[in-house]
C-alpha atoms as a PDB file:
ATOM      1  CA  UNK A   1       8.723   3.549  10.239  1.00  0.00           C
ATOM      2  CA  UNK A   2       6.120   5.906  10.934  1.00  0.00           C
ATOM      3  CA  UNK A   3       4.457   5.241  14.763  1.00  0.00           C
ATOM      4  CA  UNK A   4       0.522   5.255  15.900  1.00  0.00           C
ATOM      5  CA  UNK A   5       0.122   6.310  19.244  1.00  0.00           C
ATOM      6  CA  UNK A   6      -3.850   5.493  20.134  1.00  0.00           C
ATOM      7  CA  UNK A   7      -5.143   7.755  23.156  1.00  0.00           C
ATOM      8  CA  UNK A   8      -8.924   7.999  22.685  1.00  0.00           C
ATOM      9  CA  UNK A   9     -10.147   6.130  25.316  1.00  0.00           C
ATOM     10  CA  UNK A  10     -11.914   8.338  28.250  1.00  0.00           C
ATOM     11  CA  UNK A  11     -13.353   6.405  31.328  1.00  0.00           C
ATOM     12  CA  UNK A  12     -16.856   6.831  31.901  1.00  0.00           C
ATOM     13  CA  UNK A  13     -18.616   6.838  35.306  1.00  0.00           C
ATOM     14  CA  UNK A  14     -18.541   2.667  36.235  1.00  0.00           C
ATOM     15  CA  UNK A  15     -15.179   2.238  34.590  1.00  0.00           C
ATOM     16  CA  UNK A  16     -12.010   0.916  36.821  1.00  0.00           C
ATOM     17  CA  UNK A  17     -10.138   4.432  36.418  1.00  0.00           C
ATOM     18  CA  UNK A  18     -12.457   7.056  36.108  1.00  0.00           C
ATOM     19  CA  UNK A  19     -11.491   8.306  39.489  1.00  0.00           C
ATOM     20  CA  UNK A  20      -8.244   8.513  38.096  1.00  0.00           C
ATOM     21  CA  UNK A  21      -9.100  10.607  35.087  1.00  0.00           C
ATOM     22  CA  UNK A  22     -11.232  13.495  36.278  1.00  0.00           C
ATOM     23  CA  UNK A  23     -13.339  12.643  33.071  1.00  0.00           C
ATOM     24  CA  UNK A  24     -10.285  13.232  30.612  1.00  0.00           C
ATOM     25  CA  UNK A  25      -8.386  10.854  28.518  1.00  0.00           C
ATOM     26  CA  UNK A  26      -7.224   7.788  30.274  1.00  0.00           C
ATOM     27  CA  UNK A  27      -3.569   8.836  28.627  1.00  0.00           C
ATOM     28  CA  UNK A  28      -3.461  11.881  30.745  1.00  0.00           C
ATOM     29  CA  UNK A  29      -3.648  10.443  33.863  1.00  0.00           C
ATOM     30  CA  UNK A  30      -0.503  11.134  36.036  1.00  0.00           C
ATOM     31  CA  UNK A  31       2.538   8.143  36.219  1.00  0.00           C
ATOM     32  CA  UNK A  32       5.222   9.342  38.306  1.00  0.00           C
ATOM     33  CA  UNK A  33       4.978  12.993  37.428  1.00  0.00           C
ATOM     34  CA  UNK A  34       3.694  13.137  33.888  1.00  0.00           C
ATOM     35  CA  UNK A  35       0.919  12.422  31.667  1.00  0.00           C
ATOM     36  CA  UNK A  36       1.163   8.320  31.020  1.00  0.00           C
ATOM     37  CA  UNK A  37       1.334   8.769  26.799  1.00  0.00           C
ATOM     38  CA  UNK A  38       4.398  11.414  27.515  1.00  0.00           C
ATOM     39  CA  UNK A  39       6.495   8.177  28.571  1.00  0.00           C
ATOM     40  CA  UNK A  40       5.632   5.747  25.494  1.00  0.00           C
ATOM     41  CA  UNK A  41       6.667   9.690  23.221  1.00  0.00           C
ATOM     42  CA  UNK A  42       9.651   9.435  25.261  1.00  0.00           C
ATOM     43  CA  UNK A  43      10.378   5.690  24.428  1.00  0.00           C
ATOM     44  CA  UNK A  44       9.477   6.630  21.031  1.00  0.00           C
ATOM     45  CA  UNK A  45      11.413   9.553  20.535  1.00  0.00           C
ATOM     46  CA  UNK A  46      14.914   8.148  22.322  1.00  0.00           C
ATOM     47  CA  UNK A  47      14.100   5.106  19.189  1.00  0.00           C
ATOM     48  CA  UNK A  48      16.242   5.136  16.392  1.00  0.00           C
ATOM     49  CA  UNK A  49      13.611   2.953  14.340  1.00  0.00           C
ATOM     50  CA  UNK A  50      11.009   5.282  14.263  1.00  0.00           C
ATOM     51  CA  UNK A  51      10.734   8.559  11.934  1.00  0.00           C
ATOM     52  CA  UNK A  52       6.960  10.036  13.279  1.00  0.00           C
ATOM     53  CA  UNK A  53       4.829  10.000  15.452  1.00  0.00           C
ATOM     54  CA  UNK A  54       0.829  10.313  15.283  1.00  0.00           C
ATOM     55  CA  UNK A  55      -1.385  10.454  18.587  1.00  0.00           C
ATOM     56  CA  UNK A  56      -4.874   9.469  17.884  1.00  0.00           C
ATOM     57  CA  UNK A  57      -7.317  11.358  20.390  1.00  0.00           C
ATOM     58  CA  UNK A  58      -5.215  14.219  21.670  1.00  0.00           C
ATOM     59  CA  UNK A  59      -4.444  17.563  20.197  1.00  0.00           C
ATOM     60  CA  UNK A  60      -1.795  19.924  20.634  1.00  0.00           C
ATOM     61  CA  UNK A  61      -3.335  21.618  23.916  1.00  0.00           C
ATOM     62  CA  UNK A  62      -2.463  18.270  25.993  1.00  0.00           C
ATOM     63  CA  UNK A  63       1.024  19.866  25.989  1.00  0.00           C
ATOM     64  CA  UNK A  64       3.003  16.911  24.948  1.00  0.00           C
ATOM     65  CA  UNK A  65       6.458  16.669  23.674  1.00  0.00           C
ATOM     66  CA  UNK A  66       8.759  14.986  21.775  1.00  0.00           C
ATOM     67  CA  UNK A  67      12.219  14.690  20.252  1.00  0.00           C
ATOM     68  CA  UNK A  68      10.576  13.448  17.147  1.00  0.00           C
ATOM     69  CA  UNK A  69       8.035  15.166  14.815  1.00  0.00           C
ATOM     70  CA  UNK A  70       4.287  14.702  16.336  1.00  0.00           C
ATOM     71  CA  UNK A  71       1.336  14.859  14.665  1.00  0.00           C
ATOM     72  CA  UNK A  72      -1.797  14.854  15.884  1.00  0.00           C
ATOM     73  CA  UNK A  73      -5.551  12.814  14.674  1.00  0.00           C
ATOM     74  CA  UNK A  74      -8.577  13.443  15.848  1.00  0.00           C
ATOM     75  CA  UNK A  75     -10.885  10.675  18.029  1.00  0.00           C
ATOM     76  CA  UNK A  76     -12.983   8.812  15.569  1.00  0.00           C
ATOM     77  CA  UNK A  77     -14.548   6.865  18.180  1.00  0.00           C
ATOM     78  CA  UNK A  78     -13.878   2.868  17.477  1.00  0.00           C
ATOM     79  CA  UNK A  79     -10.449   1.436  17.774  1.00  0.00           C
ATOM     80  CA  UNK A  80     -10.420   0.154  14.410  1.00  0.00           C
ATOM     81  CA  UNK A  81     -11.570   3.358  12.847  1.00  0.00           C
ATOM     82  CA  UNK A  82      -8.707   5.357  14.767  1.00  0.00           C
ATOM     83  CA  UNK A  83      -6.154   2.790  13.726  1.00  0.00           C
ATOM     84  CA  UNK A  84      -7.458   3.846   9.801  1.00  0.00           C
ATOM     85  CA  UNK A  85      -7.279   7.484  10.395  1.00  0.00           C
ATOM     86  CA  UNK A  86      -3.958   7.071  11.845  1.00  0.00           C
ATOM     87  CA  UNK A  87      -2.329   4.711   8.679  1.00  0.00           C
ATOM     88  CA  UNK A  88      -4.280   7.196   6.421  1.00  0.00           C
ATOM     89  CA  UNK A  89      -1.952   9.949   8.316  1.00  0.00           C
ATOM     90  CA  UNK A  90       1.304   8.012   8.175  1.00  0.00           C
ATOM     91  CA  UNK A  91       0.354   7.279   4.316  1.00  0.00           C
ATOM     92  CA  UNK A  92       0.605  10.927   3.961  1.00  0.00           C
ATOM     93  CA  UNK A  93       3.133  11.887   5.557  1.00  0.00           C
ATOM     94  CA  UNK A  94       5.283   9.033   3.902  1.00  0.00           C
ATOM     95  CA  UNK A  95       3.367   7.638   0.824  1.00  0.00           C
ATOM     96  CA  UNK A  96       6.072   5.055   0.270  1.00  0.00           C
ATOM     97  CA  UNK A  97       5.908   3.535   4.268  1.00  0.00           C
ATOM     98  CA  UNK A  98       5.029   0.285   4.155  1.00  0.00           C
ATOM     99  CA  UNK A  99       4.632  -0.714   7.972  1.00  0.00           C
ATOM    100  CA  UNK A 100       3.455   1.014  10.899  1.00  0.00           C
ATOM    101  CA  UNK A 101       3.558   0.900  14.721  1.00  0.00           C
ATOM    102  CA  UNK A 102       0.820   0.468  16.471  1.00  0.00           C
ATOM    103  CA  UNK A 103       1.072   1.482  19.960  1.00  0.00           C
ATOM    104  CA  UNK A 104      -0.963   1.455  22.918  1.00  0.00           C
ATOM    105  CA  UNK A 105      -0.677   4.897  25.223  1.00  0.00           C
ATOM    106  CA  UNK A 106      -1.138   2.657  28.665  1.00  0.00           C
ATOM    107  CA  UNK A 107       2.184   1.056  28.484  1.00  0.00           C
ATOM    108  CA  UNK A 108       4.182   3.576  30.825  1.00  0.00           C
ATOM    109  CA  UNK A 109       7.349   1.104  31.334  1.00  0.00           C
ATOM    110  CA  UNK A 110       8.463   1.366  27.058  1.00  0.00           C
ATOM    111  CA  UNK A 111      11.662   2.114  26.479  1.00  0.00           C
ATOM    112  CA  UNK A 112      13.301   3.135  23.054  1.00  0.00           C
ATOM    113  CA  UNK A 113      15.770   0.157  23.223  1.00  0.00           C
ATOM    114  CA  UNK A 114      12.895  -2.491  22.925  1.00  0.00           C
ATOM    115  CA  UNK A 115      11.039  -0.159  19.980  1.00  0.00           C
ATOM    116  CA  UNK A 116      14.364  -0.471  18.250  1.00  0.00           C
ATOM    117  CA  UNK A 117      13.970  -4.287  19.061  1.00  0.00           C
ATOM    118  CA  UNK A 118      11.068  -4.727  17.885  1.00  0.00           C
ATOM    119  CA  UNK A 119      11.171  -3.481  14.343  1.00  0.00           C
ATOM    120  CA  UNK A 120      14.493  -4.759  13.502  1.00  0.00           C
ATOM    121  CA  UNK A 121      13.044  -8.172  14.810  1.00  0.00           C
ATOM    122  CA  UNK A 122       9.836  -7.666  12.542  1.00  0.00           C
ATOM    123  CA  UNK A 123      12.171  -6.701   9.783  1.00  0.00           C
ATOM    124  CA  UNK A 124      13.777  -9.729   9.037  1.00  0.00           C
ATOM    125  CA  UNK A 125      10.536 -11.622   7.208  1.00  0.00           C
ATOM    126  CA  UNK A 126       7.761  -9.672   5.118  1.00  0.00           C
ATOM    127  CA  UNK A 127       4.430 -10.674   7.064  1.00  0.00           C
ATOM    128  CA  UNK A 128       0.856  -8.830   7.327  1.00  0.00           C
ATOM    129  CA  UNK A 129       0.838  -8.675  11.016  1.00  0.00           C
ATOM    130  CA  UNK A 130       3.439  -8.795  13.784  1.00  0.00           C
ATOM    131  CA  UNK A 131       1.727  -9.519  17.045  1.00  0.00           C
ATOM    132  CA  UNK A 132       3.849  -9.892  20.277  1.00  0.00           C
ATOM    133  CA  UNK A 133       3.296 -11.853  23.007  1.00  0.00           C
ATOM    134  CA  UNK A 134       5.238 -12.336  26.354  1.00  0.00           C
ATOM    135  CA  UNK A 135       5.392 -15.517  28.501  1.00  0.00           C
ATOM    136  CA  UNK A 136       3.799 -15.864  31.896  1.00  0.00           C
ATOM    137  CA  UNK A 137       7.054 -16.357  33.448  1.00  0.00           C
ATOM    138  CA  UNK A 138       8.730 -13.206  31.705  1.00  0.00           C
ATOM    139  CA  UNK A 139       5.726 -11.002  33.174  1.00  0.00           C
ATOM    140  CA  UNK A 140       5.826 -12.402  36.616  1.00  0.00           C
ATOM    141  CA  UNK A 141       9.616 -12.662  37.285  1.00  0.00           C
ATOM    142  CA  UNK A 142       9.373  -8.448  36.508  1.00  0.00           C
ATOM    143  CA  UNK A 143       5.833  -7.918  37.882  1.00  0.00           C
ATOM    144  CA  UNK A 144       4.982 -10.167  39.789  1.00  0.00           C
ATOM    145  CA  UNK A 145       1.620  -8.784  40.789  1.00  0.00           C
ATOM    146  CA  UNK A 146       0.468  -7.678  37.685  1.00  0.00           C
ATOM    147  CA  UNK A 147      -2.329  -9.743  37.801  1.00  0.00           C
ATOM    148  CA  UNK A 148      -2.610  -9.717  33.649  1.00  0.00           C
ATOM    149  CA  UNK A 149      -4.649 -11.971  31.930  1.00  0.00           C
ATOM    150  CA  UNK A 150      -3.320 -15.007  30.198  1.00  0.00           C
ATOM    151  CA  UNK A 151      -3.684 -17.515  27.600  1.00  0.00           C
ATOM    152  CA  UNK A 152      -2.886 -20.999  28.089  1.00  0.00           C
ATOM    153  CA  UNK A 153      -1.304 -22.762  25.116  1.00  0.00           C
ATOM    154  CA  UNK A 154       0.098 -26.538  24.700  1.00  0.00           C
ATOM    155  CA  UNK A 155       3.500 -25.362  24.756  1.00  0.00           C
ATOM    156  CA  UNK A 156       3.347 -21.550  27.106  1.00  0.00           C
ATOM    157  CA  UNK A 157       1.292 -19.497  28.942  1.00  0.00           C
ATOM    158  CA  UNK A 158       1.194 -15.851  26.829  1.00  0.00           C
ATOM    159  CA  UNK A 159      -0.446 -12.372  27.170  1.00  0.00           C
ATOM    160  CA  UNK A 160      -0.358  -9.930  24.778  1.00  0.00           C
ATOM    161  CA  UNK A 161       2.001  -7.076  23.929  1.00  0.00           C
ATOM    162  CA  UNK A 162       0.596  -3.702  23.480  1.00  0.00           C
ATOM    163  CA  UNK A 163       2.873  -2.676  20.606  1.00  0.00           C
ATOM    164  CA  UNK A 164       2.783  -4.362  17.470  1.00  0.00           C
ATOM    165  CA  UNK A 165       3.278  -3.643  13.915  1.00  0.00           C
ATOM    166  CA  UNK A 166       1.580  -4.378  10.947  1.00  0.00           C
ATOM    167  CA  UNK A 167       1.438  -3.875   7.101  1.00  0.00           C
ATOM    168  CA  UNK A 168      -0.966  -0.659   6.035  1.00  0.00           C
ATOM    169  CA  UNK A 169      -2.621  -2.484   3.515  1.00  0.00           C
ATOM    170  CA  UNK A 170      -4.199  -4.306   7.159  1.00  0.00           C
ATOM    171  CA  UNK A 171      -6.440  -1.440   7.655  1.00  0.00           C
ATOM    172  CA  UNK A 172      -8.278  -1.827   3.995  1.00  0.00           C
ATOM    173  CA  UNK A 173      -8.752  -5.191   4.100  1.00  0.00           C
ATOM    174  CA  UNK A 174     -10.688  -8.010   6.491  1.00  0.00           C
ATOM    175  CA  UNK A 175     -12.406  -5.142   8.369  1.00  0.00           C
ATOM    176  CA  UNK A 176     -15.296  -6.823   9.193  1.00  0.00           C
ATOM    177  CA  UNK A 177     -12.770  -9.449  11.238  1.00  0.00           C
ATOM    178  CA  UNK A 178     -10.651  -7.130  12.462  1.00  0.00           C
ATOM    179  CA  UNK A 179     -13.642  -4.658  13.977  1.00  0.00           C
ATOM    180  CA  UNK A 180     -14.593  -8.580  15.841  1.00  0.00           C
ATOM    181  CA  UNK A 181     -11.349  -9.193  17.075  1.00  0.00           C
ATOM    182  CA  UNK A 182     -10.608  -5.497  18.160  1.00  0.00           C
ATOM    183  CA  UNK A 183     -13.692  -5.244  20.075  1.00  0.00           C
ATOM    184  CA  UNK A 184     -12.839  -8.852  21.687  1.00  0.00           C
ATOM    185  CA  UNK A 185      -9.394  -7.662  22.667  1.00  0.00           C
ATOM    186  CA  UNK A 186      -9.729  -8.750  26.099  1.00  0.00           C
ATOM    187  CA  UNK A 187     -10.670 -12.287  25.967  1.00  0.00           C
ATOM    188  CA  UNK A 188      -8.393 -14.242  23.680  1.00  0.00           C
ATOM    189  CA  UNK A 189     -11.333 -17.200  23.490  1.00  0.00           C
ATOM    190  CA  UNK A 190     -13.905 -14.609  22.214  1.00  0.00           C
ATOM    191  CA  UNK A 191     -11.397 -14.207  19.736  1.00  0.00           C
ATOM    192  CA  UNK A 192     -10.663 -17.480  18.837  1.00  0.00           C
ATOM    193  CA  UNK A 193     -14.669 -17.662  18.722  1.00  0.00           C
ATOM    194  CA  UNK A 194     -14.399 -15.100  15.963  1.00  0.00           C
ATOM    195  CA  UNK A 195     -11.971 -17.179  13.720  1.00  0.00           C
ATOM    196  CA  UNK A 196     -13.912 -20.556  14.100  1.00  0.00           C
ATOM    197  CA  UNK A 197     -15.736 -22.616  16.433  1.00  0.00           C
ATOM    198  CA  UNK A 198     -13.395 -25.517  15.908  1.00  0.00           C
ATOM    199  CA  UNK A 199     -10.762 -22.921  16.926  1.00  0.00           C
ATOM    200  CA  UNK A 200     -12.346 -21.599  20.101  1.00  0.00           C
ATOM    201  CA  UNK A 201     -12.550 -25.122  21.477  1.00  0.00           C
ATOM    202  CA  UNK A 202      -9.081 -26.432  20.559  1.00  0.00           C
ATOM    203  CA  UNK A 203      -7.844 -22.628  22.173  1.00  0.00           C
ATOM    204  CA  UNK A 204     -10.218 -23.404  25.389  1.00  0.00           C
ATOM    205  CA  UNK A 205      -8.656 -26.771  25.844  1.00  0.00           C
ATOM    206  CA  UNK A 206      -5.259 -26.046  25.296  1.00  0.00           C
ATOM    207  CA  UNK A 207      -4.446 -27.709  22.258  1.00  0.00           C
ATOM    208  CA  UNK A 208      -2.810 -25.089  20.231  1.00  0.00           C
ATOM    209  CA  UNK A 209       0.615 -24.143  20.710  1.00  0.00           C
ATOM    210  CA  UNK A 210       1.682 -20.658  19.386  1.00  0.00           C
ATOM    211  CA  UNK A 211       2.334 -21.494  16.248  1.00  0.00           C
ATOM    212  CA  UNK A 212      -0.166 -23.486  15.537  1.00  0.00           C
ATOM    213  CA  UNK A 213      -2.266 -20.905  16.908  1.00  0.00           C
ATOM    214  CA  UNK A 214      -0.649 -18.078  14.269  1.00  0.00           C
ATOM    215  CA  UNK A 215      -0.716 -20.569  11.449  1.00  0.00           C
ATOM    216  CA  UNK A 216      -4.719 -21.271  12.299  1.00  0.00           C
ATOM    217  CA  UNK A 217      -5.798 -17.342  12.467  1.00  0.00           C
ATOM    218  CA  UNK A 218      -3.382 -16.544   9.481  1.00  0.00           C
ATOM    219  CA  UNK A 219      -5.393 -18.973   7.757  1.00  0.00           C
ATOM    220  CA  UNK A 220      -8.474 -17.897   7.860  1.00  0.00           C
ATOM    221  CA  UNK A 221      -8.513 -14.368   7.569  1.00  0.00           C
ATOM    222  CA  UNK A 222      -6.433 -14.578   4.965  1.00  0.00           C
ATOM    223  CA  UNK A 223      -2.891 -13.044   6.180  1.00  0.00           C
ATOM    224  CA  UNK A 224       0.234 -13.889   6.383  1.00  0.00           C
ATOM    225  CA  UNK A 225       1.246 -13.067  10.594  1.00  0.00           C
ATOM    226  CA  UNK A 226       3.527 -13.632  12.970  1.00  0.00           C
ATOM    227  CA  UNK A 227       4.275 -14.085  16.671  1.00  0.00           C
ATOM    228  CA  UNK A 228       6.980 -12.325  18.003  1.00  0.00           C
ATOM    229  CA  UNK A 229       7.865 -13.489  21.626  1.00  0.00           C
ATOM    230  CA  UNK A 230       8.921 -11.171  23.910  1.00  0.00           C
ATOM    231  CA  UNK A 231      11.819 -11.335  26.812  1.00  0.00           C
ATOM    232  CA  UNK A 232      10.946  -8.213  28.132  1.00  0.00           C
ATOM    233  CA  UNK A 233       7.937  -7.802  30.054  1.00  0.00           C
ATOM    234  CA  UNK A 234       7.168  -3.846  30.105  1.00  0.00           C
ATOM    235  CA  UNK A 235       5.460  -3.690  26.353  1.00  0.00           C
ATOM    236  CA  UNK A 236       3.145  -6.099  27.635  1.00  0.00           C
ATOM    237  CA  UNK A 237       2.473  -4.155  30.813  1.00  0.00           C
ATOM    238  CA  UNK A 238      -0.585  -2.439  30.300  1.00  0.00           C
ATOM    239  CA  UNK A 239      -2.119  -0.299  32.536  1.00  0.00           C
ATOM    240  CA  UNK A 240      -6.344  -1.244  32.863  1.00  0.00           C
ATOM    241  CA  UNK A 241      -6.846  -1.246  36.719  1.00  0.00           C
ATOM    242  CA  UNK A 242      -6.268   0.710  39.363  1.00  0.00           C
ATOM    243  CA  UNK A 243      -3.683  -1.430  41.142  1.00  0.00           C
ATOM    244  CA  UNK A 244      -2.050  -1.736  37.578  1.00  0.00           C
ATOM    245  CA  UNK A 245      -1.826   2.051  37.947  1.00  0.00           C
ATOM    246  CA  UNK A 246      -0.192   2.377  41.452  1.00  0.00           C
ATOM    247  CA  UNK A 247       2.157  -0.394  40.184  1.00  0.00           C
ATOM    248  CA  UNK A 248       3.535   1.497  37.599  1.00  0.00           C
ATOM    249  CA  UNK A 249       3.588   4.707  39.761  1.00  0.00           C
ATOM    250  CA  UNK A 250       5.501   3.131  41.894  1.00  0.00           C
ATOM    251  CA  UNK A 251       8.335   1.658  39.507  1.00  0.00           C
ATOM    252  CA  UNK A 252       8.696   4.428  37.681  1.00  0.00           C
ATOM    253  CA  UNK A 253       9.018   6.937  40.875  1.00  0.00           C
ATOM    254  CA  UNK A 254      11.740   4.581  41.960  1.00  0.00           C
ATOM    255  CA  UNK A 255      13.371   4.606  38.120  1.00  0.00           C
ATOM    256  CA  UNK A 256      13.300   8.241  37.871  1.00  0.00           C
ATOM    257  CA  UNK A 257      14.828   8.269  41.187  1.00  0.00           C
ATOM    258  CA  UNK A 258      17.271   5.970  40.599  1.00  0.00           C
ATOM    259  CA  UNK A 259      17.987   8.095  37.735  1.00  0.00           C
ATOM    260  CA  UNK A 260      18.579  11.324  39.565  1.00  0.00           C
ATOM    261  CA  UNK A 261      21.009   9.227  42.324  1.00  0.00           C
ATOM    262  CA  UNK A 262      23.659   7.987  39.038  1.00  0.00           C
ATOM    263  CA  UNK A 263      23.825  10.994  37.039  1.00  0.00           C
ATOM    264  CA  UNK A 264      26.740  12.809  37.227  1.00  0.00           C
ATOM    265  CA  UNK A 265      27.185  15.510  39.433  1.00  0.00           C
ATOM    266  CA  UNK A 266      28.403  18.847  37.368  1.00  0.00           C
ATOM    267  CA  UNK A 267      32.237  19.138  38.224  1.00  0.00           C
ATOM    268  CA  UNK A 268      32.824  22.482  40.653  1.00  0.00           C
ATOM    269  CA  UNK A 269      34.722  25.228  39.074  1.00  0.00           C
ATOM    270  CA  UNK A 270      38.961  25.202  39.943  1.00  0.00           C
ATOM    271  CA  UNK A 271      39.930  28.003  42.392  1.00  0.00           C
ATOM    272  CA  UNK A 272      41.352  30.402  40.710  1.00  0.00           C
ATOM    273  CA  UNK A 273      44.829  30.942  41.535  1.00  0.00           C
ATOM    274  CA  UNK A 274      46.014  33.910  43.972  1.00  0.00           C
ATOM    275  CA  UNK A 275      48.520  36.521  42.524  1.00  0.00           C
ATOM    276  CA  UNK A 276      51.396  37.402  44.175  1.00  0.00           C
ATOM    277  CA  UNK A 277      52.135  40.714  44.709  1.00  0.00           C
ATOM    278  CA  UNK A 278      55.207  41.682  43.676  1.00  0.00           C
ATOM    279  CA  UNK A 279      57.434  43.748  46.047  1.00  0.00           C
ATOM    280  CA  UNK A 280      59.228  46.441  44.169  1.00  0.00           C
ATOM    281  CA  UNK A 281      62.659  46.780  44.548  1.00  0.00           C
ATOM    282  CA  UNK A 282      63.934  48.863  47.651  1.00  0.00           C
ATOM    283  CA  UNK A 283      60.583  49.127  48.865  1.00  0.00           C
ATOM    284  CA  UNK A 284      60.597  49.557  52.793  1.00  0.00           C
ATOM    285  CA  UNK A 285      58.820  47.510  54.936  1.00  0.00           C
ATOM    286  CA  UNK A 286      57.091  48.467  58.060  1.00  0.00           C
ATOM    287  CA  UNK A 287      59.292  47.705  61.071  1.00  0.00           C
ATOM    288  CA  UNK A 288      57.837  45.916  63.727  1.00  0.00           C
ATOM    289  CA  UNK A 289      57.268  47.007  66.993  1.00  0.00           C
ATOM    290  CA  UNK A 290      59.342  45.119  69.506  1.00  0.00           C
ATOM    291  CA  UNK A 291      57.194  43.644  72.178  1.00  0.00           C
ATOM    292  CA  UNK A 292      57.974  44.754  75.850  1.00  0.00           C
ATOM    293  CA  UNK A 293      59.949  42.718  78.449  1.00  0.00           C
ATOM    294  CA  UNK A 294      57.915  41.098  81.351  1.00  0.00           C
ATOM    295  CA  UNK A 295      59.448  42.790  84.600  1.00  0.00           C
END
């Protein structure tokens, strides 16, 4: 399937990483020695589940690359309304696609492996919406001062992955909703607030588990979705404050140096073999001086 890359967001004088972004895109700034959206086009280009790639809010002149074919979408300001242009894109460039990727560009640690993962995962069932989540103690074991935010269920403690996929026909329909819980993003009980009342108390005191949480939302917008429960904690490793930012500076620095330690050295070239010179028969040799007696 075709993937979404959104990169519109640019910090604005108050915001947590506007120091970091000189007043450019928030996907441009630096992660152990290259723009932060080049590592998710890396993830996504080393994935054997995903044809191409569209980045919504960059052009061409960011200097990007990828093993894949990359297309770019202008900003059209609002999450949802990027998401749109970027389906309407992937519609085009594959009218018969049925599902999309939807991926964050502040998710440094992706690697192709868990793309791969995650669609053949999806794959199995035919549901609306995919939406992964990953359990406290997944996150903390591998970051264990990420700080993220979490949501506590009767059965888990989740947050929320940053790479999920969903059905195009998504972005056409229930887009009143989906503008709400888009724009709530952050705060899973402003969310809830969105679907119901009933459901933002039973969410605030614990009394959903996941699935009863999934079955509750599907319900009443109308869809048919689906958790998918991560084991891996770096699609759900979003970078949104500075000390997020160092974090992932720092772990990728040491992967990419790790990196550099195990490949393979290139094998020095054999020593080419010395010729013999032949001597030609009865050839003289110069005689040797004898060396003089001690008196």
């Amino acid at each position: 399937m075709n993937a979404i890359i959104t990169a519109g967001g640019i910090p604005q004088p108050g915001d947590k990483l506007y120091a970091y972004s000189n007043g450019d895109s928030k996907a441009l700034i630096d992660v152990a020695g290259k723009p932060m959206v080049q590592w998710i086009l890396d993830a996504l280009g080393e994935a054997k589940k995903v044809d191409q790639i569209i980045v919504i809010g960059l052009s061409p002149k960011s200097g990007l690359t990828c093993k894949k074919p990359l297309h770019y979408v202008s900003n059209h300001g609002r999450m949802l309304a990027n998401i749109t242009a970027g389906v309407s894109k992937s519609l085009e460039l594959n009218p018969g696609g049925e599902y999309v990727l939807i991926v964050s560009s502040d998710i440094p640690a992706l690697k192709g492996d868990m793309v791969d993962w995650l669609v053949k995962t999806c794959m199995q069932t035919k549901d609306d919406l995919y939406y992964g989540v990953c359990p406290r103690e997944v996150m903390e074991a591998r970051y264990p001062h990420s700080n993220r935010t979490f949501t506590k269920l009767k059965d888990m403690e989740v947050c929320g992955s940053d790479i999920n996929v969903t059905h195009v026909r998504m972005v056409t329909e229930h887009l009143d909703t989906w503008e709400q819980l888009i724009g709530n993003r952050k705060s899973p009980l402003r969310q809830a607030a969105v679907i119901g009342v009933d459901t933002f108390f039973q969410l605030a005191t614990g009394q959903f588990t996941l699935q009863g949480l999934v079955e509750r939302a599907s319900q009443r917008i109308g869809i048919k979705g689906r958790a998918i429960v991560w084991d891996k904690a770096e699609p759900c490793m979003d970078v949104d404050k500075p000390h997020q930012l160092e974090l992932m500076r720092e772990d990728l620095a040491r992967q990419v140096k790790s990196a550099v330690k195990t490949s393979p050295k290139p094998e020095a070239p054999a020593p080419k073999p010395v010729k013999k010179t032949a001597q030609k028969v009865g050839s003289k040799k110069t005689p040797l001086k004898p060396k003089a007696k001690r008196k």
